[in-house]
N, C-alpha and C. Protein backbone atom coordinates (compact mmCIF):
# COMPACT_ATOMS: atom_id res chain seq x y z
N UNK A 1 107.23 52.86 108.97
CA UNK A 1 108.03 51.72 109.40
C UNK A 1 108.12 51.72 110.92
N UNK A 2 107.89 50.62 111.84
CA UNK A 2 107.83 50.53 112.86
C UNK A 2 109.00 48.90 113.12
N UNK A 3 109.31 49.21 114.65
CA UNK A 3 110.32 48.36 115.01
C UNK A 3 109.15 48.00 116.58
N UNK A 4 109.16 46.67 116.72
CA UNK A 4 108.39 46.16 118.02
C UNK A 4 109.89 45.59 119.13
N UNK A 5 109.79 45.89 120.09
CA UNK A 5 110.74 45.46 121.29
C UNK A 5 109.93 44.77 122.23
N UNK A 6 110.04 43.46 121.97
CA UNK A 6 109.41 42.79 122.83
C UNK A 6 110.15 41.93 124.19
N UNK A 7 110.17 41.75 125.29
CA UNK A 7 110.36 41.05 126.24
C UNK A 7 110.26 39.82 127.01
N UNK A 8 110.84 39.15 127.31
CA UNK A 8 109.91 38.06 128.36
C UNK A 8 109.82 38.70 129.37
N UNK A 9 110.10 39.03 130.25
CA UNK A 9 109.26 39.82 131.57
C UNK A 9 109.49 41.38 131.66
N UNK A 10 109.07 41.60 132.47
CA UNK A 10 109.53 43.34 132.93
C UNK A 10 110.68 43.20 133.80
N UNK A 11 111.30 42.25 133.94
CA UNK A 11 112.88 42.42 134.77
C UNK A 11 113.92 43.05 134.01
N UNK A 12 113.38 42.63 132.10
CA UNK A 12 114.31 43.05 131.22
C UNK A 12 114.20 44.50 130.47
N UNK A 13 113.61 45.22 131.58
CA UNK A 13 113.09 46.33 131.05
C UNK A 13 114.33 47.25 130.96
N UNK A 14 115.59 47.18 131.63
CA UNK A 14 116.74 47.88 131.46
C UNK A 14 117.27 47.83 130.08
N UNK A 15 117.19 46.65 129.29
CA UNK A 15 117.68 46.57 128.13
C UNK A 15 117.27 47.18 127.22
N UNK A 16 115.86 46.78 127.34
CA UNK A 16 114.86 47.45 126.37
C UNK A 16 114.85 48.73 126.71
N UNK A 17 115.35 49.58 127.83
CA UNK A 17 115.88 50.80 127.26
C UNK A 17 116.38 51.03 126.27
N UNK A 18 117.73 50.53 126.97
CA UNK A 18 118.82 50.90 125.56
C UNK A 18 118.30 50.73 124.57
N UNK A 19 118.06 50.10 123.72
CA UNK A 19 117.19 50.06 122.74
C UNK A 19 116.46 51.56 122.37
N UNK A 20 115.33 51.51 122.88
CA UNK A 20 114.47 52.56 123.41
C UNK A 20 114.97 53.83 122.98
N UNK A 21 116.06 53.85 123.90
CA UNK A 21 116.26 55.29 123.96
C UNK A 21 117.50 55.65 122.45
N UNK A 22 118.08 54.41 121.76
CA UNK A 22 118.49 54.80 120.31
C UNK A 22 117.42 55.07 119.29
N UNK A 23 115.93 53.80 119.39
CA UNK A 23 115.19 54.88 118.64
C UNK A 23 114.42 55.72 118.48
N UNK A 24 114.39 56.62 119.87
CA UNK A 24 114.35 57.68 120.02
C UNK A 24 114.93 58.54 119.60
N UNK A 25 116.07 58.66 119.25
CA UNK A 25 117.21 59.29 118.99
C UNK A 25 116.98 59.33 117.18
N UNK A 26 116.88 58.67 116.79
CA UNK A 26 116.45 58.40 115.29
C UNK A 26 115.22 58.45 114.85
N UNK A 27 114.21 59.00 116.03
CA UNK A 27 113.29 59.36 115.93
C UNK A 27 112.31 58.17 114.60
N UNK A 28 112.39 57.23 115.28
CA UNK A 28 111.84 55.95 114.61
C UNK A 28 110.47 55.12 115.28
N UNK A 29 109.44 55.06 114.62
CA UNK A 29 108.47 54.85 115.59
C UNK A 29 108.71 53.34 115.79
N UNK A 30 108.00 52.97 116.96
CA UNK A 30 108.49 51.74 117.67
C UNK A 30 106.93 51.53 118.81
N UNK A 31 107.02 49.96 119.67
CA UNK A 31 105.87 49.65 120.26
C UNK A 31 106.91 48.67 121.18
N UNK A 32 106.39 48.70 122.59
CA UNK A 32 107.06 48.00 123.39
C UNK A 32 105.86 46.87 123.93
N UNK A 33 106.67 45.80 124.05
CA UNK A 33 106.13 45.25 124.51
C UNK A 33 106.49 43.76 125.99
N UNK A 34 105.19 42.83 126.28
CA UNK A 34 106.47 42.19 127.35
C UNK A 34 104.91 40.98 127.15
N UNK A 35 105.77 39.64 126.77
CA UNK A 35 104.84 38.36 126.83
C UNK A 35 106.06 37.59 127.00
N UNK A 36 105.69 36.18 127.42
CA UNK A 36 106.95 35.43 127.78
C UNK A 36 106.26 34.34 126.87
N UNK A 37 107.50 33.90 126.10
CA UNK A 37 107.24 32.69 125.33
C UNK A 37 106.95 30.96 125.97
N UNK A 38 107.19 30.50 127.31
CA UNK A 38 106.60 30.10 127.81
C UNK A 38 105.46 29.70 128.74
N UNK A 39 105.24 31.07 129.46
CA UNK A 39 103.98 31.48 130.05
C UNK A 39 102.97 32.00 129.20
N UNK A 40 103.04 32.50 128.21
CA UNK A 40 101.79 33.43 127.42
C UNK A 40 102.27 32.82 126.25
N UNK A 41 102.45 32.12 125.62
CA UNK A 41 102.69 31.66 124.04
C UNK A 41 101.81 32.35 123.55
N UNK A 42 100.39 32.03 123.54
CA UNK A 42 99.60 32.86 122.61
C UNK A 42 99.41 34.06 122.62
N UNK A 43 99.95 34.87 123.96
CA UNK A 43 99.86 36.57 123.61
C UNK A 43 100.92 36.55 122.56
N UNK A 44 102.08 35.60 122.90
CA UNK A 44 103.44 36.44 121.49
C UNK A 44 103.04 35.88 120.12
N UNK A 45 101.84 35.11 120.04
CA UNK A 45 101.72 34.38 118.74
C UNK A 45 100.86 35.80 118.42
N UNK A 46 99.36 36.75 119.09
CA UNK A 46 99.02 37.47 119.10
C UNK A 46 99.49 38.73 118.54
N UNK A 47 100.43 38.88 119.44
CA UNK A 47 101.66 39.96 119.11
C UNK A 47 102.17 40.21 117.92
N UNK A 48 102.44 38.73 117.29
CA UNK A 48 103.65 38.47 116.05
C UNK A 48 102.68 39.13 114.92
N UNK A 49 101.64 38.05 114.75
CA UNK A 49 100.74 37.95 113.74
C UNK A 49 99.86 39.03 113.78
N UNK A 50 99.69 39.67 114.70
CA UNK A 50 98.81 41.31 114.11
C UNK A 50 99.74 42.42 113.81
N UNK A 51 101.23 42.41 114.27
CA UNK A 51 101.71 43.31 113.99
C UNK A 51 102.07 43.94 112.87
N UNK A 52 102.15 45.19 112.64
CA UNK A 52 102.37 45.52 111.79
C UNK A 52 103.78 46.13 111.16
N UNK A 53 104.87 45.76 112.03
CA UNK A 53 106.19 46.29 112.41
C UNK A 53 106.84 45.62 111.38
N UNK A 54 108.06 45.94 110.90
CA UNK A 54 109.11 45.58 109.83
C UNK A 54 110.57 44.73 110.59
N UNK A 55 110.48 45.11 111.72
CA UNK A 55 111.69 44.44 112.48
C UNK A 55 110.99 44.26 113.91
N UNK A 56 111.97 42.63 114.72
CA UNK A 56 111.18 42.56 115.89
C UNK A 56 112.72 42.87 116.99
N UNK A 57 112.70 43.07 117.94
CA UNK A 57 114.05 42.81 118.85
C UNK A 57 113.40 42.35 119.97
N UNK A 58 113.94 40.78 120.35
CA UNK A 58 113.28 40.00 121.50
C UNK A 58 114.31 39.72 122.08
N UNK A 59 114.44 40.36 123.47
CA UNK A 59 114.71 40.30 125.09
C UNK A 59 114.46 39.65 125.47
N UNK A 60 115.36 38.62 126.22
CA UNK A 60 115.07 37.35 126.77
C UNK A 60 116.28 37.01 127.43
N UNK A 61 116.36 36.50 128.65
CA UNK A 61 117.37 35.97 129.67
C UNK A 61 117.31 34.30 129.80
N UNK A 62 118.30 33.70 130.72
CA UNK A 62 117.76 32.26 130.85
C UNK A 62 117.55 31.28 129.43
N UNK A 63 116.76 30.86 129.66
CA UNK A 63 116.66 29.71 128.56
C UNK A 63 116.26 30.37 127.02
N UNK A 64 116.24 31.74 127.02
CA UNK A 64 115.84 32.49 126.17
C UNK A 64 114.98 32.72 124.93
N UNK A 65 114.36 31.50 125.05
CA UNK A 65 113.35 31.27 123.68
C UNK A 65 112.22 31.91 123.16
N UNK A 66 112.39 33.15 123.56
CA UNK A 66 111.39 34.08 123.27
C UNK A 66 111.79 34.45 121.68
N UNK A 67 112.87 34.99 121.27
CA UNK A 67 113.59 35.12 119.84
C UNK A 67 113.19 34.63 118.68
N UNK A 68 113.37 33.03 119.41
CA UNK A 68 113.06 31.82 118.45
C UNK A 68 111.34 31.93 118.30
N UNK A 69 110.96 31.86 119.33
CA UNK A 69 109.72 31.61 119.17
C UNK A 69 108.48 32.90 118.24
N UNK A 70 109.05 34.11 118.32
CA UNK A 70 109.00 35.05 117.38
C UNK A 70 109.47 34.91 115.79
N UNK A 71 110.61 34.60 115.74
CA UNK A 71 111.00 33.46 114.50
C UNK A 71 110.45 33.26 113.75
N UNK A 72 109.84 31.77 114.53
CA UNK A 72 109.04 30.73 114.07
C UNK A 72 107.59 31.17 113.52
N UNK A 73 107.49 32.43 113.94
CA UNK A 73 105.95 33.03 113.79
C UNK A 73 105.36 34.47 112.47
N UNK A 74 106.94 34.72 112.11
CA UNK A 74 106.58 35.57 110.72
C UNK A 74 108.53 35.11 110.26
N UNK A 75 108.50 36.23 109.00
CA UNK A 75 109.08 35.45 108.02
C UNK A 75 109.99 37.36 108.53
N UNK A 76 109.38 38.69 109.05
CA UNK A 76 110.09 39.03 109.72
C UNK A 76 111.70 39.41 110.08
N UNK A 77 112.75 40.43 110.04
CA UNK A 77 113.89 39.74 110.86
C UNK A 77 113.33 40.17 112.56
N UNK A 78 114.42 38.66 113.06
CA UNK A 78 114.35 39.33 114.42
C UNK A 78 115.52 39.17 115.26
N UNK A 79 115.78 40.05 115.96
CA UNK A 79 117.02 40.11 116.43
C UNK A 79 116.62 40.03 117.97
N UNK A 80 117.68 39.00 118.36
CA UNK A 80 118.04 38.48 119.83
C UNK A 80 118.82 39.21 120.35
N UNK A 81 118.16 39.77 121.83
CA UNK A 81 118.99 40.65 122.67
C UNK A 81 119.26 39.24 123.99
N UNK A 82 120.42 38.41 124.56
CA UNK A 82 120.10 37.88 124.91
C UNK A 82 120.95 38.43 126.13
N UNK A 83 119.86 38.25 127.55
CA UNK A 83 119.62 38.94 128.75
C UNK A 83 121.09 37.80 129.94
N UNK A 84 121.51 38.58 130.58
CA UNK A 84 122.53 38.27 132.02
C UNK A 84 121.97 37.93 132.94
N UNK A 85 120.93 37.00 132.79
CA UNK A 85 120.60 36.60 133.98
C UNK A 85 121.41 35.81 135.14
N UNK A 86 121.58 35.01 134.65
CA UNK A 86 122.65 33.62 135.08
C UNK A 86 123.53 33.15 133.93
N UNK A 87 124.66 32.60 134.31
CA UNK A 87 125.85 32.37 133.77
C UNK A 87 126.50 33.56 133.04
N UNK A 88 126.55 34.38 133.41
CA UNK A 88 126.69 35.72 132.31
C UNK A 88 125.83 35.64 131.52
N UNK A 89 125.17 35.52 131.10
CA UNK A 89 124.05 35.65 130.06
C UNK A 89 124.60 34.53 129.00
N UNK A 90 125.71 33.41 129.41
CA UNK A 90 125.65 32.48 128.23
C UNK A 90 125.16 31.71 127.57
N UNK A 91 123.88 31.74 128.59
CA UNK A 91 123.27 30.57 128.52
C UNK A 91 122.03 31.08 127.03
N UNK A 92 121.48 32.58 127.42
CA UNK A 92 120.81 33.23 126.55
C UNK A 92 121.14 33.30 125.32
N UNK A 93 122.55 33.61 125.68
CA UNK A 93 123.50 33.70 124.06
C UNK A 93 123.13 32.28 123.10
N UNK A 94 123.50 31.62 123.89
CA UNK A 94 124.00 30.14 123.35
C UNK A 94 122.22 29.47 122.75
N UNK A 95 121.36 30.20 123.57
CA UNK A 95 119.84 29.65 122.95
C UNK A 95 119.78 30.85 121.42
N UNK A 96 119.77 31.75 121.48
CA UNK A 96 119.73 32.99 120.38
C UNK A 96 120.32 32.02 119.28
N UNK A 97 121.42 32.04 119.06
CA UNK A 97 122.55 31.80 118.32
C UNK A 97 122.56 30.65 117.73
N UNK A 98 121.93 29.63 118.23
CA UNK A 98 121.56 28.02 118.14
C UNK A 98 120.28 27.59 117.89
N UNK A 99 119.91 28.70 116.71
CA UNK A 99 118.45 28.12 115.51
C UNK A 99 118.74 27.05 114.99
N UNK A 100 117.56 26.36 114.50
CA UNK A 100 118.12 25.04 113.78
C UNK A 100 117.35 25.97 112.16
N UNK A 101 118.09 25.22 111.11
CA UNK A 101 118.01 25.88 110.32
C UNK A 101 116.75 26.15 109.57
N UNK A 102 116.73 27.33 108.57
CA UNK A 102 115.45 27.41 107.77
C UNK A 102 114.52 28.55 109.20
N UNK A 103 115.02 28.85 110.26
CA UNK A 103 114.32 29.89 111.46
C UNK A 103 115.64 30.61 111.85
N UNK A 104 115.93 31.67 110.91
CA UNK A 104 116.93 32.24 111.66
C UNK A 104 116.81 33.63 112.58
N UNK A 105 117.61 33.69 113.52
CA UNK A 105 117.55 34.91 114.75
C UNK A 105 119.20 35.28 114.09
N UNK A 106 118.68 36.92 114.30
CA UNK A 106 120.01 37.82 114.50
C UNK A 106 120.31 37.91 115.87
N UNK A 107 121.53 37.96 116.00
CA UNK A 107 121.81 38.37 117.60
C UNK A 107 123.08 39.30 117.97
N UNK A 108 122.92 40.10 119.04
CA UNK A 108 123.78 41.02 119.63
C UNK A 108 123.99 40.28 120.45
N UNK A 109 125.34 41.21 121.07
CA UNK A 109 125.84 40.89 122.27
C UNK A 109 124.72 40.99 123.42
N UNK A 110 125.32 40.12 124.77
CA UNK A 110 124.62 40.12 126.25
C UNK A 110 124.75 41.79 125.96
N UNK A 111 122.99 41.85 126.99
CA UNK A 111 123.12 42.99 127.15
C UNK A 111 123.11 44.01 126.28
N UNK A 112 123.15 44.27 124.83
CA UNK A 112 123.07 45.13 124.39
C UNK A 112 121.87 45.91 123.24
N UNK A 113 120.89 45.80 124.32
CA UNK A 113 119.63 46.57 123.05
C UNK A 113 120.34 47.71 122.42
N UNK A 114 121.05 48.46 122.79
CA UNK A 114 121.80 49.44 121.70
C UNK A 114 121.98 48.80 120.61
N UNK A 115 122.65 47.87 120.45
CA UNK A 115 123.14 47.39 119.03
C UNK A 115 122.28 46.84 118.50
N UNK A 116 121.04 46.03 119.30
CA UNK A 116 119.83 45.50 118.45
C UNK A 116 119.16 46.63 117.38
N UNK A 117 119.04 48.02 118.77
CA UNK A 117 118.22 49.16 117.63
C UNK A 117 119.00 49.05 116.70
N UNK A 118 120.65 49.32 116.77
CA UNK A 118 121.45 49.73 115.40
C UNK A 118 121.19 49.07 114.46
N UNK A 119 120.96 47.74 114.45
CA UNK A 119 121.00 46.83 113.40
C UNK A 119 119.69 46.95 113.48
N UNK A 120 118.85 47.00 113.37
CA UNK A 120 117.24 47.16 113.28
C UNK A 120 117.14 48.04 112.29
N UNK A 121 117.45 49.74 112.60
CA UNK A 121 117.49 50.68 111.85
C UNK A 121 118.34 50.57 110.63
N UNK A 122 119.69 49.80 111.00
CA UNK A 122 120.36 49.39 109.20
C UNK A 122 119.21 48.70 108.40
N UNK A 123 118.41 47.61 108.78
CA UNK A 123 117.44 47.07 108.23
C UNK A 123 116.64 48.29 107.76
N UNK A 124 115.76 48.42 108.06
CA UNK A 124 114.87 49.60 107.84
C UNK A 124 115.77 50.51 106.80
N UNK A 125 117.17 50.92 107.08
CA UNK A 125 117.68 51.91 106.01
C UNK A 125 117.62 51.27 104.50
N UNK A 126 117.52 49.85 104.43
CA UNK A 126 117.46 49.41 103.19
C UNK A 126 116.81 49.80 102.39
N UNK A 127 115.73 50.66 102.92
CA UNK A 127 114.30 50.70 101.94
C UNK A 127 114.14 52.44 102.55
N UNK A 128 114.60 52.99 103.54
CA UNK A 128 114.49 54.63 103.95
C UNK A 128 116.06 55.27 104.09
N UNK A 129 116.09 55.97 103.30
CA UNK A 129 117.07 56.95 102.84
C UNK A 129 117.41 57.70 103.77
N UNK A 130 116.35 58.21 104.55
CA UNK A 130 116.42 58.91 105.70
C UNK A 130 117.03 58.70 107.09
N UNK A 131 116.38 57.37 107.12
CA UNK A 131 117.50 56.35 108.26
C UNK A 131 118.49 56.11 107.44
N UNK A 132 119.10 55.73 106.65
CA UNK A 132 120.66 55.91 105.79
C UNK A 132 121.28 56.78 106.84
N UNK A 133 120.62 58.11 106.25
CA UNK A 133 121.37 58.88 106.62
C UNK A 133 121.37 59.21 108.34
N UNK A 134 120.58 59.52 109.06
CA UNK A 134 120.53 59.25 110.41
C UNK A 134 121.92 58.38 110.30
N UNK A 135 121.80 57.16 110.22
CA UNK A 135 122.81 56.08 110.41
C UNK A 135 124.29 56.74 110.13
N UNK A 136 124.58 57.25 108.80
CA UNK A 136 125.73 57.96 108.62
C UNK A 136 126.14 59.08 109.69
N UNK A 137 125.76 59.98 109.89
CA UNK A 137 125.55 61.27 110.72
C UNK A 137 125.82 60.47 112.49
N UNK A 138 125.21 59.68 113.04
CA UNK A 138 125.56 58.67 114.22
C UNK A 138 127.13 57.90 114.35
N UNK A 139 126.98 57.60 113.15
CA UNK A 139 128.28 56.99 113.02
C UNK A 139 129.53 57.88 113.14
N UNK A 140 129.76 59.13 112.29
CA UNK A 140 130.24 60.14 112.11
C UNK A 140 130.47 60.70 113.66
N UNK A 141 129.31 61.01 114.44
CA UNK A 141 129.59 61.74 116.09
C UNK A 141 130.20 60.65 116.57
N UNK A 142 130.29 59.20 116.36
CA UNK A 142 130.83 58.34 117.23
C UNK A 142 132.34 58.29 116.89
N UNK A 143 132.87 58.68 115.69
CA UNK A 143 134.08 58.58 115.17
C UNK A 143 134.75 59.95 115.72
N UNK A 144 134.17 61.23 116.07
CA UNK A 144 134.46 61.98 116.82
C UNK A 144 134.84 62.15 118.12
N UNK A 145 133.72 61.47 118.78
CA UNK A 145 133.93 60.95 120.41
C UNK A 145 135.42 60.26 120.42
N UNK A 146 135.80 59.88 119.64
CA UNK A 146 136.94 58.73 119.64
C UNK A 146 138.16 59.26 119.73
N UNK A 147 138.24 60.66 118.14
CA UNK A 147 138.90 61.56 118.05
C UNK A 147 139.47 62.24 119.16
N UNK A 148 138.54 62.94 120.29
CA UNK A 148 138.37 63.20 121.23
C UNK A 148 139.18 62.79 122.11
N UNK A 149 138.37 61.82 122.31
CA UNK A 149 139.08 60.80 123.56
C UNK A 149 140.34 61.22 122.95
N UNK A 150 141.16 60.59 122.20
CA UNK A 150 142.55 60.17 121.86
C UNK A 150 143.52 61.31 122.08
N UNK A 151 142.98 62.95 121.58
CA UNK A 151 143.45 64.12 121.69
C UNK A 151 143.05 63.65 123.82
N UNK A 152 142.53 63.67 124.10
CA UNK A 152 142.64 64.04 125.59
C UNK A 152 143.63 62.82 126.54
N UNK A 153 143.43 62.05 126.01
CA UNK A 153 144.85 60.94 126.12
C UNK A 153 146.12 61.43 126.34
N UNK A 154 146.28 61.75 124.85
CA UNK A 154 148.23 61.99 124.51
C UNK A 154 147.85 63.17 125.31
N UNK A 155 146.70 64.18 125.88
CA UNK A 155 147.75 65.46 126.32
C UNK A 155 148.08 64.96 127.87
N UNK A 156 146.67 63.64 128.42
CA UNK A 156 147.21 63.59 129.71
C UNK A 156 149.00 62.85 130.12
N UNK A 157 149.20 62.33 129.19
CA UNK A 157 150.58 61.63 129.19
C UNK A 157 151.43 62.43 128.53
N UNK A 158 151.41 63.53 128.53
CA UNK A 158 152.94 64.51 127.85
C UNK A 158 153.67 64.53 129.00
């Protein structure tokens, strides 16, 4: 099972860290990539249709139609990371989020390929047991961190 992270430019290459570096962490194979749905249409039509990946996560700022346009091109999920370029990134949001129906995009928050991997890898756990569990065990250290925090809280305010 493979997850593709694709881009419209290399400006959005910070995001596609984050991303990146969760499935790394889950040790999930993955392929990066960077075509812009208005300048290169046919590299991402290229892209879509040879791949062999189970989930897509498309990075995109501005008018953001890279998502959609991945979409429109397998049957696929794909999840919208939509990029801060200008207006806070509402403008990205507001293209992600605003499929017309029968082409739907998942979407995270501005900014957050972290949560794209997360929800990528829940996908993928549907069918691997193994990412299940990864997923449980992640979840679990994050409910700790929290723990944490809270014990170091109340002792700074005694």
């Amino acid at each position: 099972m493979m997850i593709c992270v694709i881009m419209g430019s290399e400006s959005d290459v910070k995001i596609a860290e984050k991303a990146v570096n969760v499935l790394k962490e889950f040790g999930v194979e993955f392929e990066v990539r960077v075509a812009s749905a208005h300048r290169t249409p046919e590299f991402v039509e290229e892209i879509v249709k040879n791949s062999k990946v189970e989930v897509f996560i498309a990075i995109a700022g501005l008018a953001a139609h890279l998502p959609g346009v991945v979409a429109s091109l397998t049957t696929k999920p794909v999840i919208a990371v939509p990029v801060n370029a200008k207006l806070n990134g509402l403008d990205a949001l507001l293209s992600a989020v605003q499929m017309p129906p029968g082409i739907p995009v998942a979407c995270v928050g501005v900014d957050r390929g972290e949560n794209a991997a997360i929800l990528a890898l829940e996908i993928l756990a549907l069918k691997d047991e193994n990412v299940a569990k990864k997923l449980e065990e992640y979840r679990e250290k994050m409910k700790k961190k929290v723990y944490a925090s809270d014990e170091k809280v109340r002792e700074m305010f005694k």
